[in-house]
Protein backbone atom coordinates (compact mmCIF):
# COMPACT_ATOMS: atom_id res chain seq x y z
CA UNK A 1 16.62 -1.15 48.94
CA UNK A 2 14.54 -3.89 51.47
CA UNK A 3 16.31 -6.09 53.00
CA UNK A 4 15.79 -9.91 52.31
CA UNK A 5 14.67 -12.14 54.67
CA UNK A 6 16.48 -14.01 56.56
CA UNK A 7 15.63 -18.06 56.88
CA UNK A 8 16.59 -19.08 60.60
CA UNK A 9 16.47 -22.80 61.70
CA UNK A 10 17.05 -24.50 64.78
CA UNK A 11 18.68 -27.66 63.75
CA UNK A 12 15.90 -29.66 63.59
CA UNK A 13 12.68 -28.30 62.34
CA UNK A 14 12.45 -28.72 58.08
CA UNK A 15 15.84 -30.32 58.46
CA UNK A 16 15.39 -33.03 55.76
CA UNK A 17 19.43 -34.29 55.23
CA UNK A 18 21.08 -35.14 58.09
CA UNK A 19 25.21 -35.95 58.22
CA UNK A 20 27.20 -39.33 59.18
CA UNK A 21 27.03 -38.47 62.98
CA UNK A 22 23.47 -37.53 62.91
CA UNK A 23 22.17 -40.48 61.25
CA UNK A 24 24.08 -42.73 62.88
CA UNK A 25 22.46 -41.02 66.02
CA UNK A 26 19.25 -41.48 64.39
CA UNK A 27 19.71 -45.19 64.24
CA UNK A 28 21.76 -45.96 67.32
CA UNK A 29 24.76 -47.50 65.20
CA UNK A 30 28.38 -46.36 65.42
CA UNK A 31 29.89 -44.27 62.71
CA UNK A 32 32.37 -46.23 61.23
CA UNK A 33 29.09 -48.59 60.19
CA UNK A 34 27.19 -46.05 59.02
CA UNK A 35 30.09 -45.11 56.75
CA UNK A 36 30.36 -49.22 56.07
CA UNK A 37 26.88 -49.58 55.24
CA UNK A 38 26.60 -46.45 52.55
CA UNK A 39 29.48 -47.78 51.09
CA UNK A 40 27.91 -51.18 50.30
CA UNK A 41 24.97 -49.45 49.39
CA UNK A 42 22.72 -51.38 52.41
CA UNK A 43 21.83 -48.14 53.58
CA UNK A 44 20.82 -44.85 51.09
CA UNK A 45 22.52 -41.83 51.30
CA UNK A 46 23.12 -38.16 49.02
CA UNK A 47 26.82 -37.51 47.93
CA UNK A 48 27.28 -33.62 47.91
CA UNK A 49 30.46 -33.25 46.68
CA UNK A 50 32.86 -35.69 49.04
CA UNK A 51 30.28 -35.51 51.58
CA UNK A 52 27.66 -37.76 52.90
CA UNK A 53 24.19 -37.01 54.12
CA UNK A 54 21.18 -39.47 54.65
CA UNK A 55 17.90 -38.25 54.00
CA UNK A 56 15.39 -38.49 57.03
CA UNK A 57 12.43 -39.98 55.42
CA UNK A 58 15.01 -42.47 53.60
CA UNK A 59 16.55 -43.28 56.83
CA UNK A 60 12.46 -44.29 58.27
CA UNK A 61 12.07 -46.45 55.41
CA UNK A 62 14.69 -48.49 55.82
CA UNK A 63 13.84 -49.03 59.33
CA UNK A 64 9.85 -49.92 58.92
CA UNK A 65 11.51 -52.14 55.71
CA UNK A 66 14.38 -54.02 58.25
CA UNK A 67 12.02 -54.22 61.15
CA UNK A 68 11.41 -57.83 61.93
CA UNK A 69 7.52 -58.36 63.19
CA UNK A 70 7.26 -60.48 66.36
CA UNK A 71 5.33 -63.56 66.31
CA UNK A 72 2.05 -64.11 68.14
């Protein structure tokens, strides 16, 4: 019988959920806010099962939504 292949990842390429400390890393905030802000549902995150994870292209959204233009 073949063997399967093996999927091997680095930790960042194709990784598409990150956890609390990762996205709080992501957006420079502590994370005891990013925990605040999920809860209030400010900020969009993925329950799988009791644990939190914040998907990347969600995360980029919300920043080019809560980005504040200069004015000229």
């Amino acid at each position: 019988m073949a063997a399967k292949p093996v999927l091997v990842s680095n930790g960042v390429v194709g990784k598409r959920l990150l956890n609390v400390k990762e996205a709080a890393m992501f957006l420079g905030l502590k994370v005891a806010t990013v925990y605040k802000k999920a809860r209030l549902r400010e900020l969009p995150c993925v329950k799988v099962g009791r644990a939190l994870r914040f998907d990347l292209e969600a995360l980029q959204r919300f920043i080019e939504q809560h980005t504040i233009e200069t004015i000229d």
